[in-house]
PDB file of N, CA and C in Angstrom:
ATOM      1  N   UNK A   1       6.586  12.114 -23.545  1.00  0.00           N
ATOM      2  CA  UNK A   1       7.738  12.995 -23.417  1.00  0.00           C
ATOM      3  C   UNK A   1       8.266  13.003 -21.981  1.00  0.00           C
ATOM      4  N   UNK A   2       7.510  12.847 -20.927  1.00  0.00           N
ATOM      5  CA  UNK A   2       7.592  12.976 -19.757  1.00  0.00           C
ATOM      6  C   UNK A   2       8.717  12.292 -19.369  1.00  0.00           C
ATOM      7  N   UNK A   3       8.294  10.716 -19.832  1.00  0.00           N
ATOM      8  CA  UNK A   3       9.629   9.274 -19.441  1.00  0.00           C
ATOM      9  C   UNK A   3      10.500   9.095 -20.583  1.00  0.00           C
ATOM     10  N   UNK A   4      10.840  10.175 -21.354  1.00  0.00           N
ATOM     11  CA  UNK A   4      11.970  10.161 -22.155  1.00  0.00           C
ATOM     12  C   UNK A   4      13.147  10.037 -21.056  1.00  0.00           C
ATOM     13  N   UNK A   5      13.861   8.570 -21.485  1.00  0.00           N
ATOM     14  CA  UNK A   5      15.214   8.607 -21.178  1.00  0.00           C
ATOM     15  C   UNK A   5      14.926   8.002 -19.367  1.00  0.00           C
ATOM     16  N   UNK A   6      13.713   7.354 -19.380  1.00  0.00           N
ATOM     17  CA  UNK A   6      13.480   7.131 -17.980  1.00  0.00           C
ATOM     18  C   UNK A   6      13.728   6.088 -17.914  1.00  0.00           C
ATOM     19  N   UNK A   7      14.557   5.234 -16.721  1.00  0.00           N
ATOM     20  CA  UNK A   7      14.685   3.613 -16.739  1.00  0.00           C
ATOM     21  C   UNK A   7      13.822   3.688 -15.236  1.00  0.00           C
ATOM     22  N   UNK A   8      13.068   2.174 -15.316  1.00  0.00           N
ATOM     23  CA  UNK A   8      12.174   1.748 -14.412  1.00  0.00           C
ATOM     24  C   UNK A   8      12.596   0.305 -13.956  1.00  0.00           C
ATOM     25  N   UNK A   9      12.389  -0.301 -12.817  1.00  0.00           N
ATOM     26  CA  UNK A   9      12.202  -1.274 -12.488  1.00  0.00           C
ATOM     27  C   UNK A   9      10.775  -1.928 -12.672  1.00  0.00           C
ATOM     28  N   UNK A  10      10.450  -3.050 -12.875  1.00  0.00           N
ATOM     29  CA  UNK A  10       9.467  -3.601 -13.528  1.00  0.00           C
ATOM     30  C   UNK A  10       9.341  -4.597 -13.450  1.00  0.00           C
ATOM     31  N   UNK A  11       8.303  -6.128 -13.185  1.00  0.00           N
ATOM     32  CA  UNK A  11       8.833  -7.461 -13.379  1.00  0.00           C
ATOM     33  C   UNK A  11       7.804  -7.488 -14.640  1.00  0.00           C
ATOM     34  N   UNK A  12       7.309  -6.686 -15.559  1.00  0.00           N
ATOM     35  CA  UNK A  12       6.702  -6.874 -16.480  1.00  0.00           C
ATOM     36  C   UNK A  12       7.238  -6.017 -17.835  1.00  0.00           C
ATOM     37  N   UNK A  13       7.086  -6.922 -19.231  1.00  0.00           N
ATOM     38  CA  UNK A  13       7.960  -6.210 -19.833  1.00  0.00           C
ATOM     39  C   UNK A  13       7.093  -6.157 -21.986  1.00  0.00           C
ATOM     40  N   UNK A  14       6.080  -5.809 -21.897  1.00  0.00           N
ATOM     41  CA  UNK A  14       5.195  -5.808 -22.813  1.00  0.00           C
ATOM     42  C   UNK A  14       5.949  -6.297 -24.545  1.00  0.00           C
ATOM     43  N   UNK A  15       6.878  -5.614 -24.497  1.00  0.00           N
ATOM     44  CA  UNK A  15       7.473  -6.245 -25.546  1.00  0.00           C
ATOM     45  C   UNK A  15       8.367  -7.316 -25.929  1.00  0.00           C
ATOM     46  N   UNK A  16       8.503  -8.298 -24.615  1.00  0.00           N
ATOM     47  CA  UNK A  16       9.290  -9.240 -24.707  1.00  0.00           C
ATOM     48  C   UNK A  16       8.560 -10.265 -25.454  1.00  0.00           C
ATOM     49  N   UNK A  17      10.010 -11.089 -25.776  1.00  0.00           N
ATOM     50  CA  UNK A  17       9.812 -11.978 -26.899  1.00  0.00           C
ATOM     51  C   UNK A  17       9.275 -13.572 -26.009  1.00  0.00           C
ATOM     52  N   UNK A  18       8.681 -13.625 -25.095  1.00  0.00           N
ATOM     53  CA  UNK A  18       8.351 -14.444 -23.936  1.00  0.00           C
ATOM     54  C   UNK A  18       7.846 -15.422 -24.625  1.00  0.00           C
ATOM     55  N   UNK A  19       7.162 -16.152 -24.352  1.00  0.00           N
ATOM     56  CA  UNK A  19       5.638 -16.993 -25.515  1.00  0.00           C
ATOM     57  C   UNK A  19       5.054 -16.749 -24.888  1.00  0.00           C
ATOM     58  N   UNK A  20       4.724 -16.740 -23.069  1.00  0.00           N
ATOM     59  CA  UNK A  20       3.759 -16.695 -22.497  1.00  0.00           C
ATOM     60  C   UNK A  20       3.338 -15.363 -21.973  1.00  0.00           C
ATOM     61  N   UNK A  21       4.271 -14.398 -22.329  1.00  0.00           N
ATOM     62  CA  UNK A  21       3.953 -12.964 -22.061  1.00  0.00           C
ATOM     63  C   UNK A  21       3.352 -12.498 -23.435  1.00  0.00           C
ATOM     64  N   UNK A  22       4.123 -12.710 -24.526  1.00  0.00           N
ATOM     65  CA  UNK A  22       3.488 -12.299 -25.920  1.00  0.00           C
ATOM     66  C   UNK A  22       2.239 -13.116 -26.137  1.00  0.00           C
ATOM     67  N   UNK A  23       1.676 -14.067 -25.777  1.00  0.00           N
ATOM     68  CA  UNK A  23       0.292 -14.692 -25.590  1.00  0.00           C
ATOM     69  C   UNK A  23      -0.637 -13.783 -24.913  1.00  0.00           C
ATOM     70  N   UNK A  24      -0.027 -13.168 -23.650  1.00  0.00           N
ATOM     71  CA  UNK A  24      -0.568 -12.299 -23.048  1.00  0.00           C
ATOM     72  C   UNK A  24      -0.926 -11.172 -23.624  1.00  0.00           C
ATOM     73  N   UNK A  25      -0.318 -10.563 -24.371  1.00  0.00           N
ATOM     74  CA  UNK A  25      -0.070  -9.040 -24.827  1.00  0.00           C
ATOM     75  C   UNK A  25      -1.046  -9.045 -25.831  1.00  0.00           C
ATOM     76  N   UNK A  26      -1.312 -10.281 -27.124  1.00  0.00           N
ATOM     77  CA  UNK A  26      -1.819 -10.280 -27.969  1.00  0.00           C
ATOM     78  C   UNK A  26      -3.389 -10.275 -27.298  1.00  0.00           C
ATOM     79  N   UNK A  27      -3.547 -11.287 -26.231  1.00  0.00           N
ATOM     80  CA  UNK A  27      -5.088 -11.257 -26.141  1.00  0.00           C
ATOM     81  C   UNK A  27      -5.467  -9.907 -25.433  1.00  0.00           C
ATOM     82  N   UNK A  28      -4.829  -9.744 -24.314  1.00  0.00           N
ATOM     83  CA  UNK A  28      -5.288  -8.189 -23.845  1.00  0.00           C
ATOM     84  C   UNK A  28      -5.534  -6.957 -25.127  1.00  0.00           C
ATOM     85  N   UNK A  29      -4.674  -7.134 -25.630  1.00  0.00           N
ATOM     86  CA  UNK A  29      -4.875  -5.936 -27.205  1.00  0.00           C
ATOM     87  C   UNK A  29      -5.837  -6.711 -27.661  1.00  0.00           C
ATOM     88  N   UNK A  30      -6.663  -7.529 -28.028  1.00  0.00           N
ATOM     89  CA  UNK A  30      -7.205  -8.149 -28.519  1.00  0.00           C
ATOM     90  C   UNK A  30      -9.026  -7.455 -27.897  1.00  0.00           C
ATOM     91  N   UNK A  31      -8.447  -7.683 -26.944  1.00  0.00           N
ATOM     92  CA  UNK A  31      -9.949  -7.712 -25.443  1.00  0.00           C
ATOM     93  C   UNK A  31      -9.800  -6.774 -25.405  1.00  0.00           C
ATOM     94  N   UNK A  32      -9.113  -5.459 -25.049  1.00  0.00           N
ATOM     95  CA  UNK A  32      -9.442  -4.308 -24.407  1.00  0.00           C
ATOM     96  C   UNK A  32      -8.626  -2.677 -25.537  1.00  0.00           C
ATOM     97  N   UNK A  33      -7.883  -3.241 -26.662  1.00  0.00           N
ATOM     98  CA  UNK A  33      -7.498  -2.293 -27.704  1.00  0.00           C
ATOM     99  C   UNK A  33      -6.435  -1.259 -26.870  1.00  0.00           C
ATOM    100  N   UNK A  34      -5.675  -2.388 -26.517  1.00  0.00           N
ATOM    101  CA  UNK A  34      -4.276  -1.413 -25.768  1.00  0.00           C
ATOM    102  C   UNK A  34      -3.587  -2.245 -25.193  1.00  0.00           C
ATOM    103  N   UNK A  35      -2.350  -1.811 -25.014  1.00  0.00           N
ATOM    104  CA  UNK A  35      -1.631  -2.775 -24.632  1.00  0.00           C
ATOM    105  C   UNK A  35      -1.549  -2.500 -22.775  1.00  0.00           C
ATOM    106  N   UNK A  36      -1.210  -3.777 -22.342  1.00  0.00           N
ATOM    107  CA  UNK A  36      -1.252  -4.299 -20.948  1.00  0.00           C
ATOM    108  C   UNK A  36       0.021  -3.469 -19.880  1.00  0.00           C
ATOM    109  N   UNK A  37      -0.644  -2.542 -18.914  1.00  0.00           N
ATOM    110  CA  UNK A  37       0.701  -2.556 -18.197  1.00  0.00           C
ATOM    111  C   UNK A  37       1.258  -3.712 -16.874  1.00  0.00           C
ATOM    112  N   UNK A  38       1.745  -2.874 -16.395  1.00  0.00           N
ATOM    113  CA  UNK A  38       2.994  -3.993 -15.235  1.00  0.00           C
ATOM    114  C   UNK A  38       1.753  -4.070 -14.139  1.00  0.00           C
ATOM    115  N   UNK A  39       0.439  -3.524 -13.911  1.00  0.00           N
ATOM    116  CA  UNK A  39      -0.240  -3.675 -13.186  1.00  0.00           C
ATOM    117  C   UNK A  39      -1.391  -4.709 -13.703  1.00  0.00           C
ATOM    118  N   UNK A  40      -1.605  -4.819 -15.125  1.00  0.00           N
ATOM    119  CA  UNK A  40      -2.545  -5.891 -15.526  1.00  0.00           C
ATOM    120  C   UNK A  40      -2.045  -6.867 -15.441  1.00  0.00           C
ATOM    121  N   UNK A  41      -0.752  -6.911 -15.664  1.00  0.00           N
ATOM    122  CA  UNK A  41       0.198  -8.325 -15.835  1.00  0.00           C
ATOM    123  C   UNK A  41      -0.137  -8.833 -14.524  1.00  0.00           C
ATOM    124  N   UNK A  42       0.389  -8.089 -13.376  1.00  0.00           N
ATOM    125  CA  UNK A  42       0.394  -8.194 -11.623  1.00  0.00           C
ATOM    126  C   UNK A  42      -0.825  -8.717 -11.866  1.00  0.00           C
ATOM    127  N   UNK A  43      -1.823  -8.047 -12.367  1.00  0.00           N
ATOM    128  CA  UNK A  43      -3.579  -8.573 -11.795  1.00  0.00           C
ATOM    129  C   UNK A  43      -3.322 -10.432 -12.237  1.00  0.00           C
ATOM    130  N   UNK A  44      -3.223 -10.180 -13.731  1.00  0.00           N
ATOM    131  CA  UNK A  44      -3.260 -11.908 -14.243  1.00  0.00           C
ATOM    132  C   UNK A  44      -2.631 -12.560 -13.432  1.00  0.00           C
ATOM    133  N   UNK A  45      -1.765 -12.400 -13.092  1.00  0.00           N
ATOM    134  CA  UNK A  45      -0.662 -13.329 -12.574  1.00  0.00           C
ATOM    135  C   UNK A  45      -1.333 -14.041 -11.377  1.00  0.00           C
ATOM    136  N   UNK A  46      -1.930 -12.753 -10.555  1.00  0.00           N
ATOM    137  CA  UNK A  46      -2.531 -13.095  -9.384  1.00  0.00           C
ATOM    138  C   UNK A  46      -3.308 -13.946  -9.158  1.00  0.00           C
ATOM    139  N   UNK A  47      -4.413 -13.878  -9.887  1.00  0.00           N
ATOM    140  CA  UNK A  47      -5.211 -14.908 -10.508  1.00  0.00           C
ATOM    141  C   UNK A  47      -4.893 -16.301 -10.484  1.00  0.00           C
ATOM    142  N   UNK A  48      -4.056 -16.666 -10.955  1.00  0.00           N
ATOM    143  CA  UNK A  48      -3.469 -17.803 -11.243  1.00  0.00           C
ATOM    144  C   UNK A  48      -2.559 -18.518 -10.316  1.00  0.00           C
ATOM    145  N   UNK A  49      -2.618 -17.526  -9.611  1.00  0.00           N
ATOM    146  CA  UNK A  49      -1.490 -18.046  -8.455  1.00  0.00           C
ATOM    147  C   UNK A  49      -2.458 -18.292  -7.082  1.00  0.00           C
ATOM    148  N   UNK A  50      -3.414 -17.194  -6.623  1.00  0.00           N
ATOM    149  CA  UNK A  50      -4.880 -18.029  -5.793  1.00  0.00           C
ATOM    150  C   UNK A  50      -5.570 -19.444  -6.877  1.00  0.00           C
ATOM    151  N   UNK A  51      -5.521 -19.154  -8.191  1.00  0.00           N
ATOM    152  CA  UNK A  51      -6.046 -20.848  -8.354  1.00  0.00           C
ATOM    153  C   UNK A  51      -5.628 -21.612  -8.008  1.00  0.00           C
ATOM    154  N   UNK A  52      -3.493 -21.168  -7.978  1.00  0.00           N
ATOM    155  CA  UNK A  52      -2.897 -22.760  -7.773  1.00  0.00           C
ATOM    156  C   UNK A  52      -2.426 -22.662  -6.196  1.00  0.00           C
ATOM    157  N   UNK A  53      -3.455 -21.831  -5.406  1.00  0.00           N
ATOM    158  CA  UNK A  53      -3.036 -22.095  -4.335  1.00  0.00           C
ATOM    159  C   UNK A  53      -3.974 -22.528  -3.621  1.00  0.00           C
ATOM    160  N   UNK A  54      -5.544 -22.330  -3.853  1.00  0.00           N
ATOM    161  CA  UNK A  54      -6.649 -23.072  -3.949  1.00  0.00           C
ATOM    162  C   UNK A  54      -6.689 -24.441  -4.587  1.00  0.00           C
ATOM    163  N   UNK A  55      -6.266 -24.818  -5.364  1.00  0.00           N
ATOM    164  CA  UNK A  55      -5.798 -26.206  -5.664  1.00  0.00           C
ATOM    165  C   UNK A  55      -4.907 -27.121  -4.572  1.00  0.00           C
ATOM    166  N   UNK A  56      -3.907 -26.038  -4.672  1.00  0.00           N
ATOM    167  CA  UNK A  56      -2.901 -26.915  -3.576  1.00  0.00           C
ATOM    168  C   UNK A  56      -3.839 -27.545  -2.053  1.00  0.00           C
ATOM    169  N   UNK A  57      -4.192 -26.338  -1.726  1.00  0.00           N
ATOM    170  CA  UNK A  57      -4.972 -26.300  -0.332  1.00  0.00           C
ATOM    171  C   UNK A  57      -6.136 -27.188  -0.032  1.00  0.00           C
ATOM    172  N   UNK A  58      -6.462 -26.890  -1.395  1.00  0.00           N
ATOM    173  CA  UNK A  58      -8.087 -27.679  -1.024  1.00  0.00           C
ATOM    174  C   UNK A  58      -9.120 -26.994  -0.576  1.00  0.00           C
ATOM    175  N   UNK A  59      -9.192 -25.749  -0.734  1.00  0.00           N
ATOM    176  CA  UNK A  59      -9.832 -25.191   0.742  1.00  0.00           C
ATOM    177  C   UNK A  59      -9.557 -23.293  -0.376  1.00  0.00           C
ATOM    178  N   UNK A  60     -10.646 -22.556   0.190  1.00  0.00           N
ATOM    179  CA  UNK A  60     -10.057 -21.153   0.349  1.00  0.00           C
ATOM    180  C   UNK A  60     -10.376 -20.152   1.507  1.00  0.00           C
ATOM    181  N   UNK A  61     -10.017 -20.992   2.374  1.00  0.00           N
ATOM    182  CA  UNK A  61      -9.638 -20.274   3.704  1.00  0.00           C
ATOM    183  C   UNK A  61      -8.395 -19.363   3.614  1.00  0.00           C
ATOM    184  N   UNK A  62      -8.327 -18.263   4.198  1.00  0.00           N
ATOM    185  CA  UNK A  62      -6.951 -17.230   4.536  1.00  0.00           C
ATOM    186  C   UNK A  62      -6.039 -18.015   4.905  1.00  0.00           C
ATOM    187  N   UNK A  63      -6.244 -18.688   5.804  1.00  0.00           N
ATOM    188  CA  UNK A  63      -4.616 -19.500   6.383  1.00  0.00           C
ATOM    189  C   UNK A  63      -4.484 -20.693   5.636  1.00  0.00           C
ATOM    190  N   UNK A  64      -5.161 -21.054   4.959  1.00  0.00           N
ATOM    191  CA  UNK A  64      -4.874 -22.243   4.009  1.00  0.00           C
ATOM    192  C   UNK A  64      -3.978 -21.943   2.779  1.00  0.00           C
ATOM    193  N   UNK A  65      -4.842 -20.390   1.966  1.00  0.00           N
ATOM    194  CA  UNK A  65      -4.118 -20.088   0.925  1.00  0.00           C
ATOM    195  C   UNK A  65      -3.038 -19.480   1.920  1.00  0.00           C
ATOM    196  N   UNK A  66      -2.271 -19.273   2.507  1.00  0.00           N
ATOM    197  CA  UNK A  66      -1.275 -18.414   2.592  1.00  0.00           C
ATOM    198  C   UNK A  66      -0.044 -19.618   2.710  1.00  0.00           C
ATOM    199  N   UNK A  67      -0.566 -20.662   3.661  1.00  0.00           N
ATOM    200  CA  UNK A  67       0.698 -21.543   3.810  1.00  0.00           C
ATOM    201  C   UNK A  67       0.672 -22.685   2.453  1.00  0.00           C
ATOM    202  N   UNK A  68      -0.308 -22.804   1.738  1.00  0.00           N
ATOM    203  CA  UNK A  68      -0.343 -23.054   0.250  1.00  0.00           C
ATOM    204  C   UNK A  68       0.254 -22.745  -0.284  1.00  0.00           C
ATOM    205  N   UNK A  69       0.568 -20.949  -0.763  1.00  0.00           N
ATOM    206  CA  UNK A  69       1.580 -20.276  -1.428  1.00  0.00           C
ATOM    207  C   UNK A  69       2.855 -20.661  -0.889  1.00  0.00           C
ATOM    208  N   UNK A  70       2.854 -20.793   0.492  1.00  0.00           N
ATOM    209  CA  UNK A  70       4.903 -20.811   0.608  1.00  0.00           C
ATOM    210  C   UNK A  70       5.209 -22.106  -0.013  1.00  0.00           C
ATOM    211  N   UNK A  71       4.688 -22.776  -0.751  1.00  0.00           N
ATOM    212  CA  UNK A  71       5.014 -24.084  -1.446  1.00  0.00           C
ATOM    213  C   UNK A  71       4.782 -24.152  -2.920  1.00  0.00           C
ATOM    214  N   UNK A  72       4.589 -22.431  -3.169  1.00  0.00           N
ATOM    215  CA  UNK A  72       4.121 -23.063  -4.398  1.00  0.00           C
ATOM    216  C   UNK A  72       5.237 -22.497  -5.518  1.00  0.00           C
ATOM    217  N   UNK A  73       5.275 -22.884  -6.651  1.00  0.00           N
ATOM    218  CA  UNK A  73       6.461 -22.082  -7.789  1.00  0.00           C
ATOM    219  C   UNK A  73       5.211 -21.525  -9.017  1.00  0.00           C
ATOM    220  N   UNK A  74       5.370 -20.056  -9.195  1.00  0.00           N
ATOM    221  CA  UNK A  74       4.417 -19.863  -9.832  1.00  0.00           C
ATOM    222  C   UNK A  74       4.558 -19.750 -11.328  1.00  0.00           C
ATOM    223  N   UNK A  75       4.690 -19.658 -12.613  1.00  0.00           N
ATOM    224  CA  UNK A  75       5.057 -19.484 -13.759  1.00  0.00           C
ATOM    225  C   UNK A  75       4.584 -18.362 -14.491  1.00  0.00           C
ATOM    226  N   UNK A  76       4.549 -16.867 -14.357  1.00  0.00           N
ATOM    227  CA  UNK A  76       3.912 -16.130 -14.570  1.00  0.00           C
ATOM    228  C   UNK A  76       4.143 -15.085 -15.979  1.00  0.00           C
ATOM    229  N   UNK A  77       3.611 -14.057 -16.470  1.00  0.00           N
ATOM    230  CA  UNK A  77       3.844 -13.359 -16.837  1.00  0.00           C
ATOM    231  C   UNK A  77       4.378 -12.105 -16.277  1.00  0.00           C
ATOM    232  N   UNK A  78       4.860 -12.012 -15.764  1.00  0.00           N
ATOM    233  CA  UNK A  78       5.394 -11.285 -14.547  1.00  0.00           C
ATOM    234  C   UNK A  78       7.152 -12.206 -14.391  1.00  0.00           C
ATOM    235  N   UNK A  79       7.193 -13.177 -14.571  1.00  0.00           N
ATOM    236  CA  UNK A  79       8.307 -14.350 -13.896  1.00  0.00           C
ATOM    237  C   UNK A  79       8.027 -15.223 -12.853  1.00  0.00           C
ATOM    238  N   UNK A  80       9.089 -15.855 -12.339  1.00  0.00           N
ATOM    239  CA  UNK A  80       8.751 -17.129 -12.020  1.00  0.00           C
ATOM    240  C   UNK A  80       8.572 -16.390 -10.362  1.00  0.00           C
ATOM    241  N   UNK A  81       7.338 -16.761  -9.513  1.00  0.00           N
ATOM    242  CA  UNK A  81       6.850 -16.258  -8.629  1.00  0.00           C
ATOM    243  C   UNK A  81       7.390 -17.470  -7.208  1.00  0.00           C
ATOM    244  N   UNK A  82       7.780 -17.220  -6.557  1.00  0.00           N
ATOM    245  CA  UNK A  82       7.548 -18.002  -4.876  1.00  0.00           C
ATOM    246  C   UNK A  82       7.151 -17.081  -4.089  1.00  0.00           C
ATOM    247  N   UNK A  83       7.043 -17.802  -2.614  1.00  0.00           N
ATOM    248  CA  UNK A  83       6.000 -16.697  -1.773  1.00  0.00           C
ATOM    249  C   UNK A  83       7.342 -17.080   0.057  1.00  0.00           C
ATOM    250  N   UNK A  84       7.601 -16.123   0.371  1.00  0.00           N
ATOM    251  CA  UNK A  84       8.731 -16.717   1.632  1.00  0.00           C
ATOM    252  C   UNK A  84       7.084 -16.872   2.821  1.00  0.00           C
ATOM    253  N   UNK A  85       7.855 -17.572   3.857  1.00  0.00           N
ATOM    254  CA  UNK A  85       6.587 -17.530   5.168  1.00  0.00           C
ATOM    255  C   UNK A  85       5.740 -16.318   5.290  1.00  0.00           C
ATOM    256  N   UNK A  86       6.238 -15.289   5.321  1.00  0.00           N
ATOM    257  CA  UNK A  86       6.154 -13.759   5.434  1.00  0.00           C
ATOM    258  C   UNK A  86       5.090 -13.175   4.858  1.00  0.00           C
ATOM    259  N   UNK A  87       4.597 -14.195   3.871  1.00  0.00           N
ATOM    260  CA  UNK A  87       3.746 -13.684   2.477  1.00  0.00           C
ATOM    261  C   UNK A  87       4.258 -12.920   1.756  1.00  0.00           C
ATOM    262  N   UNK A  88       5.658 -12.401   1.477  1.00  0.00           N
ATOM    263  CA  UNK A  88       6.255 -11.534   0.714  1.00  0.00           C
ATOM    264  C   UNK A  88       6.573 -12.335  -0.807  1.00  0.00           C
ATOM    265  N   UNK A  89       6.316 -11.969  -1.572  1.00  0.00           N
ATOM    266  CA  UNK A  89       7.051 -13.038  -2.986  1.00  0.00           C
ATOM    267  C   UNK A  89       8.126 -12.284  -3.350  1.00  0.00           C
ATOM    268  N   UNK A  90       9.058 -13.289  -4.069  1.00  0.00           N
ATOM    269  CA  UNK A  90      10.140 -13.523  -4.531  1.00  0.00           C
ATOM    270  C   UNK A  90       9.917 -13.183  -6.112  1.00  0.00           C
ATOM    271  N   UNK A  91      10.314 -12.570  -6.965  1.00  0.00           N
ATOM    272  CA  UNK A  91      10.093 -12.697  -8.069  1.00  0.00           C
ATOM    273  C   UNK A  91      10.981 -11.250  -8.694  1.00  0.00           C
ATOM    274  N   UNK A  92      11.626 -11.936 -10.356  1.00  0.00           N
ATOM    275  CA  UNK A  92      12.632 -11.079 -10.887  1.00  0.00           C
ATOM    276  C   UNK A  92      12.118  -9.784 -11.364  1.00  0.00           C
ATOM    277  N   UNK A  93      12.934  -8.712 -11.398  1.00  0.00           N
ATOM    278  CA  UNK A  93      12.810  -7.360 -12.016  1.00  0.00           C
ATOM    279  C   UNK A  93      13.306  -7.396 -13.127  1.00  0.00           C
ATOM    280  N   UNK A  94      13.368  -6.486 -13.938  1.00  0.00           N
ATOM    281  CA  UNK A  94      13.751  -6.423 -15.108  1.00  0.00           C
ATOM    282  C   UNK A  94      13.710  -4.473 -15.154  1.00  0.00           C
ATOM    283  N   UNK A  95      15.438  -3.736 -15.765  1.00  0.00           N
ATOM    284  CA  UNK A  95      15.236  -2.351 -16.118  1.00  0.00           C
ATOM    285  C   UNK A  95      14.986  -2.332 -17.036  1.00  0.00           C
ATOM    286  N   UNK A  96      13.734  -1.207 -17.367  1.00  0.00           N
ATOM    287  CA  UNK A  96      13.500  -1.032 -18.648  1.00  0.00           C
ATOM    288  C   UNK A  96      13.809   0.594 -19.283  1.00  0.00           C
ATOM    289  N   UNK A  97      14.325   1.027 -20.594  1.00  0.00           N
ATOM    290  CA  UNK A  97      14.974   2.407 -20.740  1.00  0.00           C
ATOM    291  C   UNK A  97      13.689   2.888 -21.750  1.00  0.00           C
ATOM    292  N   UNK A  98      13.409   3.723 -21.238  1.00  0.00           N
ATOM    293  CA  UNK A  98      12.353   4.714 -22.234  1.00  0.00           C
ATOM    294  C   UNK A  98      12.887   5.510 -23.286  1.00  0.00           C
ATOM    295  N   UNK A  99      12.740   5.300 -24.440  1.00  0.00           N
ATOM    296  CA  UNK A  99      13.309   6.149 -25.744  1.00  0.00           C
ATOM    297  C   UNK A  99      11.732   6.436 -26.808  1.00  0.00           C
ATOM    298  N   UNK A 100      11.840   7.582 -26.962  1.00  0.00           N
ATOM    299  CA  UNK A 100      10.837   8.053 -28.051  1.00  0.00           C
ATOM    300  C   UNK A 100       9.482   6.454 -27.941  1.00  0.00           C
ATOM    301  N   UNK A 101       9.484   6.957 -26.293  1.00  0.00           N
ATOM    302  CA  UNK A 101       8.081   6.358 -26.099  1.00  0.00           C
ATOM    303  C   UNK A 101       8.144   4.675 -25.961  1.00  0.00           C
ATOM    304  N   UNK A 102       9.100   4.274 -26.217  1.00  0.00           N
ATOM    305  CA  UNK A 102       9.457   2.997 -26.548  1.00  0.00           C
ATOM    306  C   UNK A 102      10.208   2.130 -25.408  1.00  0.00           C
ATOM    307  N   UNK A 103       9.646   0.888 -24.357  1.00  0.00           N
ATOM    308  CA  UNK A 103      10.614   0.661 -23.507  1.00  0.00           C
ATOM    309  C   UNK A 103      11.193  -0.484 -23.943  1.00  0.00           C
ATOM    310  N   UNK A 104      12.714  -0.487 -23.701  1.00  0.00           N
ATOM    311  CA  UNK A 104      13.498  -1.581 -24.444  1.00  0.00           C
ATOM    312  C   UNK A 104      14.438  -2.253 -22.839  1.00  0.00           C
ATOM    313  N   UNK A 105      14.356  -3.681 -22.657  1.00  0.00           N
ATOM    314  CA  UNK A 105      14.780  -3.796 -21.804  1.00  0.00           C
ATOM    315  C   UNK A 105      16.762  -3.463 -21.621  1.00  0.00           C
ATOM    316  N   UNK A 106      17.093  -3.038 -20.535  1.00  0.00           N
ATOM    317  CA  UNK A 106      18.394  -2.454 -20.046  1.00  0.00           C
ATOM    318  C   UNK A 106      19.442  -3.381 -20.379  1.00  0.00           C
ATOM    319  N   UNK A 107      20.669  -3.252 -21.036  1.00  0.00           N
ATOM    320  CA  UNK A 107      21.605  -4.302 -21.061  1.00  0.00           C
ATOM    321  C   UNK A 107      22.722  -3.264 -20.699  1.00  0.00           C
ATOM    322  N   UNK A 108      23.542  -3.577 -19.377  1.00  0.00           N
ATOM    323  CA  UNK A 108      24.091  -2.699 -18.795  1.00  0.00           C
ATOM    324  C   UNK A 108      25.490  -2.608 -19.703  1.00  0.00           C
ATOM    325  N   UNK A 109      25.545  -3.852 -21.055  1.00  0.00           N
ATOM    326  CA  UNK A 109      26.760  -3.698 -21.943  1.00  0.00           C
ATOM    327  C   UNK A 109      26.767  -2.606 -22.947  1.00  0.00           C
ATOM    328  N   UNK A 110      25.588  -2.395 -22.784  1.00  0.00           N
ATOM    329  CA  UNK A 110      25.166  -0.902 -23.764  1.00  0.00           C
ATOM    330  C   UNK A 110      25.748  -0.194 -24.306  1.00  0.00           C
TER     331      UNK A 110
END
């Protein structure tokens, strides 16, 4: 009741029709009997993005993975991830509108 009628920014979006997010959604409900928020997604993603930056590098040294990442394009459940020099990443939002519990992503043609 609380986020009735609440829109959020988010780069994670549980009910999208993704393949690789709905892959996601199914095994987490699967593994843990609930569905995944924008912070489990963040965790997975992460994951996968020190593997492929440990790959890139060769190495998992701090300054290895970091200038690893500014080269890398990540493919996430979350969206498509880059990393600027800064260590800051790049990666899309998505609004999402809360109705009777339900978040449906924002189409500002509404």
């Amino acid at each position: 009741a609380l986020a009735e009628g609440v829109m959020l920014l988010t780069p994670f979006n549980a009910d999208s029709t993704d393949e690789r997010t709905a892959a996601f959604v199914k095994k987490y409900q699967e593994a843990y009997g609930a569905t995944p928020d924008q912070f489990a997604a963040d965790a997975y993603d992460a994951i996968y993005a020190i593997k492929a930056a440990v790959e890139k590098a060769g190495s998992t040294s701090g300054a290895a993975l970091a200038s690893a990442l500014t080269s890398l394009t990540v493919e996430g459940v979350t969206g498509t991830m880059t990393w600027a020099a800064d260590g800051n990443t790049n990666k899309p939002a998505s609004a999402i509108l809360y109705y009777d519990g339900v978040g449906t992503l924002f189409d500002s043609q509404d």
